[in-house]
N, C-alpha and C. Protein backbone atom coordinates (compact mmCIF):
# COMPACT_ATOMS: atom_id res chain seq x y z
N UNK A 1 -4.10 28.93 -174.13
CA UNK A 1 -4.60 27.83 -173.32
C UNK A 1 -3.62 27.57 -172.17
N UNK A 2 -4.09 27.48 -171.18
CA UNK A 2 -3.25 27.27 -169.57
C UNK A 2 -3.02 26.06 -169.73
N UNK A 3 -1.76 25.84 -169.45
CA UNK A 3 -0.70 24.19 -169.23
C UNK A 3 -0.58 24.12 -167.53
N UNK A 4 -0.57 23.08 -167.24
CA UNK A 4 -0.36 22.88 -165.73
C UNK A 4 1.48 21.98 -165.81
N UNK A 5 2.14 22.57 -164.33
CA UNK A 5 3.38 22.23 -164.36
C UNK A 5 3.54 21.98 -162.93
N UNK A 6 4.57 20.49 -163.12
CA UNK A 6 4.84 20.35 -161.39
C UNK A 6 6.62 20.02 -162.08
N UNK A 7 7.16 19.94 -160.78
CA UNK A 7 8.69 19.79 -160.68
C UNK A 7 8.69 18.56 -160.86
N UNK A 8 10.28 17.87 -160.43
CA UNK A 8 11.09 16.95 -160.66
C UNK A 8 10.66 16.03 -159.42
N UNK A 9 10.12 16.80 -158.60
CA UNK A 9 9.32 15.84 -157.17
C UNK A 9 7.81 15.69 -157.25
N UNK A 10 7.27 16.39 -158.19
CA UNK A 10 5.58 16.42 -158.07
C UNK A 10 4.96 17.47 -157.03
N UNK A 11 5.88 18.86 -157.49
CA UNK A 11 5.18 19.73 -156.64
C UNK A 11 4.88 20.70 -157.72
N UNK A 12 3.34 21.04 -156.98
CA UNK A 12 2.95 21.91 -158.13
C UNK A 12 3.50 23.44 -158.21
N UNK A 13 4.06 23.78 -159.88
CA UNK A 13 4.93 24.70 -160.29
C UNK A 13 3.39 25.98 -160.64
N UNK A 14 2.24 25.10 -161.28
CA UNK A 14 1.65 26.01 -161.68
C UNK A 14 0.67 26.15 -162.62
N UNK A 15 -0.04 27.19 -163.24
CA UNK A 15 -0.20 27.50 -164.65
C UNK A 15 0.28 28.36 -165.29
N UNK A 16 0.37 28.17 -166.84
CA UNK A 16 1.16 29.12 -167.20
C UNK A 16 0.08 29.44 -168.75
N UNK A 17 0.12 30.48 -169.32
CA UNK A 17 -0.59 30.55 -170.08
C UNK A 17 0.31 31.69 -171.12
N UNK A 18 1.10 31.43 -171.60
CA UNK A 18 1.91 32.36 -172.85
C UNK A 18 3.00 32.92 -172.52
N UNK A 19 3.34 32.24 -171.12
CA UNK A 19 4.88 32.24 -170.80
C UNK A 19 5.37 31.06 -170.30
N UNK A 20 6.87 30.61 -170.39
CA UNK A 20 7.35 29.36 -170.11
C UNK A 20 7.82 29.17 -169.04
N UNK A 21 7.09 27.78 -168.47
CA UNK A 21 7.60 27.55 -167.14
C UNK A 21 8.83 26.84 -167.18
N UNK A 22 9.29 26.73 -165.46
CA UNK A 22 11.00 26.21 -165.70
C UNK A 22 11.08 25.31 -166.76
N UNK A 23 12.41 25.26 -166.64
CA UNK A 23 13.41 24.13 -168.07
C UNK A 23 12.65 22.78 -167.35
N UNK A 24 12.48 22.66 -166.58
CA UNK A 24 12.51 21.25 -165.74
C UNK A 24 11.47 20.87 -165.20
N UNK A 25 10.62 21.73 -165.74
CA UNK A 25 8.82 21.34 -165.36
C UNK A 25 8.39 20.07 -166.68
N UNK A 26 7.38 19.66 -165.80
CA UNK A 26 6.86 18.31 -166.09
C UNK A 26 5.15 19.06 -166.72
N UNK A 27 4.70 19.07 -168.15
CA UNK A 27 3.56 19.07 -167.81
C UNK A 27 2.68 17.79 -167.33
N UNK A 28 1.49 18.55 -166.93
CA UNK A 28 0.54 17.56 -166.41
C UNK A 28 -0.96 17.78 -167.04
N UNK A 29 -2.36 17.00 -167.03
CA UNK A 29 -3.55 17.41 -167.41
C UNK A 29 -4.10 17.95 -166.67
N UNK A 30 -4.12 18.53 -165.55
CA UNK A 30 -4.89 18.96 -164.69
C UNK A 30 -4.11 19.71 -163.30
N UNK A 31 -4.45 20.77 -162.91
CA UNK A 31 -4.23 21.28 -161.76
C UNK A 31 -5.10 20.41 -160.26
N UNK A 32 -3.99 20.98 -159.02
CA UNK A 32 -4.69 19.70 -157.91
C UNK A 32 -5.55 20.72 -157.58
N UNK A 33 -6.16 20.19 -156.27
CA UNK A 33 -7.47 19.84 -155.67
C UNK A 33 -6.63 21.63 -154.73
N UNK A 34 -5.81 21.27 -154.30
CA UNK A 34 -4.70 22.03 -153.49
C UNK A 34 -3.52 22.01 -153.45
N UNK A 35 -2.86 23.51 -153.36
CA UNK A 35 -1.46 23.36 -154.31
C UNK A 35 -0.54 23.18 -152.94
N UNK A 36 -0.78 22.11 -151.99
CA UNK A 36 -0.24 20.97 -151.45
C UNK A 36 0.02 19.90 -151.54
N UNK A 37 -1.01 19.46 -152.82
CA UNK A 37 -1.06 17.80 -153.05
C UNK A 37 0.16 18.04 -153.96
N UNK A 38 0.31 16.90 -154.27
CA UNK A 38 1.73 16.39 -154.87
C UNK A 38 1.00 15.06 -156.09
N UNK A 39 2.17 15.39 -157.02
CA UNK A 39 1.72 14.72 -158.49
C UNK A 39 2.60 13.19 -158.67
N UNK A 40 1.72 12.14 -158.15
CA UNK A 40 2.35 11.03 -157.64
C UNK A 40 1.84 10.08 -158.62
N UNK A 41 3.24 8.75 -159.74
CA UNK A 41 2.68 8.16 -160.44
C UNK A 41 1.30 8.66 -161.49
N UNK A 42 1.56 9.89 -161.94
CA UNK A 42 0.06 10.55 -162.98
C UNK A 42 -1.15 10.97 -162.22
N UNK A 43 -0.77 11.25 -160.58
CA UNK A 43 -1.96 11.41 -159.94
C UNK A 43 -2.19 12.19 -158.93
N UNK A 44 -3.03 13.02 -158.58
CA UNK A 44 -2.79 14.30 -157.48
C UNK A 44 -2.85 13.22 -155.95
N UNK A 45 -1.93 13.49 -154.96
CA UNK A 45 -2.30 12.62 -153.94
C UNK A 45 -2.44 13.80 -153.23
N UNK A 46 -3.47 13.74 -152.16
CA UNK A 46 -3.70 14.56 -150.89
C UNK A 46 -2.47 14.96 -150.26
N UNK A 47 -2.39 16.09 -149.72
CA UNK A 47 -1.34 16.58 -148.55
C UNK A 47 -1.75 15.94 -147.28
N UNK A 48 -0.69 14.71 -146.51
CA UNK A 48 -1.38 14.26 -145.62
C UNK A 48 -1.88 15.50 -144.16
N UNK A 49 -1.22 16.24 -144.17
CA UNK A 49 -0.95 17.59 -143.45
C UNK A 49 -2.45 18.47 -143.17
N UNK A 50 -2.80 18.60 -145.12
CA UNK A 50 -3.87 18.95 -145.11
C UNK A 50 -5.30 18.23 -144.66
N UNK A 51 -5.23 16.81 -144.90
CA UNK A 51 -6.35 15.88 -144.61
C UNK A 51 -6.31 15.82 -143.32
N UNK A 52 -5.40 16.08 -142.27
CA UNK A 52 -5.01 15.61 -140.55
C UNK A 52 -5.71 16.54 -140.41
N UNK A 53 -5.20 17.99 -140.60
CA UNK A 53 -6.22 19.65 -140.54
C UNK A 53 -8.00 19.11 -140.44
N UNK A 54 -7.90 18.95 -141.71
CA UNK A 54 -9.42 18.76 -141.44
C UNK A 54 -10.24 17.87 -140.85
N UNK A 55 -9.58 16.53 -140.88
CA UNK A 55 -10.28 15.80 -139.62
C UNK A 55 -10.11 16.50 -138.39
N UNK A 56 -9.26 16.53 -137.85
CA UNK A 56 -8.88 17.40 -136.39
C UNK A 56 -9.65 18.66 -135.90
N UNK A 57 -9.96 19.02 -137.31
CA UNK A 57 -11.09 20.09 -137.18
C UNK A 57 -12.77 19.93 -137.35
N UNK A 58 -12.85 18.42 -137.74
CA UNK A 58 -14.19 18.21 -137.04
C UNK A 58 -14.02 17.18 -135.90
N UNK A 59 -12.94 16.96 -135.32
CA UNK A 59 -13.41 16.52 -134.09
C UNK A 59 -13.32 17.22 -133.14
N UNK A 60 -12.84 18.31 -133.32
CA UNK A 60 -12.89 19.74 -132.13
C UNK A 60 -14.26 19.96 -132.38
N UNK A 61 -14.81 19.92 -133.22
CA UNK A 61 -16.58 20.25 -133.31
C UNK A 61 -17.23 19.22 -132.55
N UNK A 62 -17.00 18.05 -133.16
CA UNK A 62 -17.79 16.86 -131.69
C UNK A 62 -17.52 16.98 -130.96
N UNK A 63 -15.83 17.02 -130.24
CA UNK A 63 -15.94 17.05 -128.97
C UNK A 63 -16.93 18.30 -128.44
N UNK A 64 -17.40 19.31 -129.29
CA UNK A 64 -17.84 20.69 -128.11
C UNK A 64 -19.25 19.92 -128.33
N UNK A 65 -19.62 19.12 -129.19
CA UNK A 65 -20.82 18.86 -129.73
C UNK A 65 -21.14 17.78 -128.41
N UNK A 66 -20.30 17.23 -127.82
CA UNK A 66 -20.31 15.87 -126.33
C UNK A 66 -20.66 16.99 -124.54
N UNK A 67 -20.53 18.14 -124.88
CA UNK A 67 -20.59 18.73 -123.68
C UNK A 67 -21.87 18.52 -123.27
N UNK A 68 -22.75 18.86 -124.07
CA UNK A 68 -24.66 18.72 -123.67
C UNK A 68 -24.67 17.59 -123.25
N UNK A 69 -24.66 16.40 -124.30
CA UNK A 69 -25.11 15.04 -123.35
C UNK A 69 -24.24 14.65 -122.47
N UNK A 70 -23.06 14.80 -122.26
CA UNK A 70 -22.77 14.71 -120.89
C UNK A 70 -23.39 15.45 -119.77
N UNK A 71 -23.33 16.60 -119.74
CA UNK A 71 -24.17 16.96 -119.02
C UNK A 71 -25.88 16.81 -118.38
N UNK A 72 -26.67 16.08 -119.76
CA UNK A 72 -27.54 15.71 -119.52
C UNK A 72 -27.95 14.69 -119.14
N UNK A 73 -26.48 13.73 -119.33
CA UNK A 73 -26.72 12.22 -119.23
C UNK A 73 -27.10 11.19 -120.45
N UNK A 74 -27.33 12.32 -121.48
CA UNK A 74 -27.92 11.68 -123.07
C UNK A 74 -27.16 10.59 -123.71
N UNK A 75 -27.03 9.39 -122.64
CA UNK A 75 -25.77 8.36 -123.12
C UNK A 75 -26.24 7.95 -124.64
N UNK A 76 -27.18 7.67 -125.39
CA UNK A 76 -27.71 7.15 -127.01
C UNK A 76 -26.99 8.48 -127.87
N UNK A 77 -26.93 9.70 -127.45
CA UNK A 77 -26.25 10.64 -128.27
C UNK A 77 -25.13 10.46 -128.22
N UNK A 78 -24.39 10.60 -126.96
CA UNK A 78 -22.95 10.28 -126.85
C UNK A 78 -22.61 9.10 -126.98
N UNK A 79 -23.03 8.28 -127.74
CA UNK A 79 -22.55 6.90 -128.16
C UNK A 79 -22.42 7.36 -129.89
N UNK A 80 -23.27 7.99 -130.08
CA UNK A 80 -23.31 7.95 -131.41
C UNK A 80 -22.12 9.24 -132.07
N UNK A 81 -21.89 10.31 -130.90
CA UNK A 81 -20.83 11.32 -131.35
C UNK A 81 -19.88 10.50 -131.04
N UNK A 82 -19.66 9.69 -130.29
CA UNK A 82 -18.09 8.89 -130.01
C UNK A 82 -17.74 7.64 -130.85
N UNK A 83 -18.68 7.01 -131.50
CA UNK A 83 -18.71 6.88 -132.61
C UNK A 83 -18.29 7.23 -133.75
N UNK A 84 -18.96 8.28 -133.94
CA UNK A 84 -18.29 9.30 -135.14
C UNK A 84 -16.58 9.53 -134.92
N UNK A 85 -16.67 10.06 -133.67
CA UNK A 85 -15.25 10.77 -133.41
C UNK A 85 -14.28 9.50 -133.47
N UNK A 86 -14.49 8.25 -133.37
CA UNK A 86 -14.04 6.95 -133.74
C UNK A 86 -12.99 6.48 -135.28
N UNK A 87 -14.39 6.86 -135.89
CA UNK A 87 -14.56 6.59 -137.25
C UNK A 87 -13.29 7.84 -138.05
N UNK A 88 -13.59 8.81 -137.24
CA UNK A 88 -12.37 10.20 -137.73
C UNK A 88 -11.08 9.99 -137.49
N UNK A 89 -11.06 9.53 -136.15
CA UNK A 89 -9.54 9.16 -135.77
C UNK A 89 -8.82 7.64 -136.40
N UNK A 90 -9.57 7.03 -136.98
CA UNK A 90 -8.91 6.29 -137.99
C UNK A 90 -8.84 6.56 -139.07
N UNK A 91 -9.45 7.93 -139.61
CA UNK A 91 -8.71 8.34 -140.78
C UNK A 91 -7.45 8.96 -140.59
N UNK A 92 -7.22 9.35 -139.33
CA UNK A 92 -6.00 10.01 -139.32
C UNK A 92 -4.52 9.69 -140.09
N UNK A 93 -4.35 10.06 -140.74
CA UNK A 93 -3.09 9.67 -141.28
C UNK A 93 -1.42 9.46 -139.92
């Protein structure tokens, strides 16, 4: 049966399944989401690094998604992509 292991900071060490991980691994119940997140108070927290990535990478999509109605003048669309792109940039960490 696979054990999950993070370090002395909450970084994930791993799984291990019939060999022993370091002297100084912590087990845990569960492997993260991504072996960026970090094992904080009993709990996987997001890589803020990784969450910035992916917002940032859908607002490079709206913005290409704002070229048409500008161009067309489609101000009710481009209210509603700038909007969105709004709503993203306050998730930004």
């Amino acid at each position: 049966m696979t054990k999950y292991y993070v370090d002395l900071s909450g970084n994930y060490l791993g799984g291990f399944d019939g060999s022993q991980p370091p002297p100084s691994a912590i087990e845990i119940p569960n492997p993260p989401e991504h072996g960026w997140d970090k094992w904080i108070n009993g709990a996987w927290v997001p890589n803020k690094d990784r969450l910035n990535n992916a917002i940032k990478a859908q607002l490079a999509e709206l913005d290409v998604k704002r070229i048409r109605p500008l161009a067309e003048g489609d101000s009710v669309y481009l209210a509603q992509l700038n909007d969105q792109i709004a709503v993203l940039r306050a998730q930004l960490l």
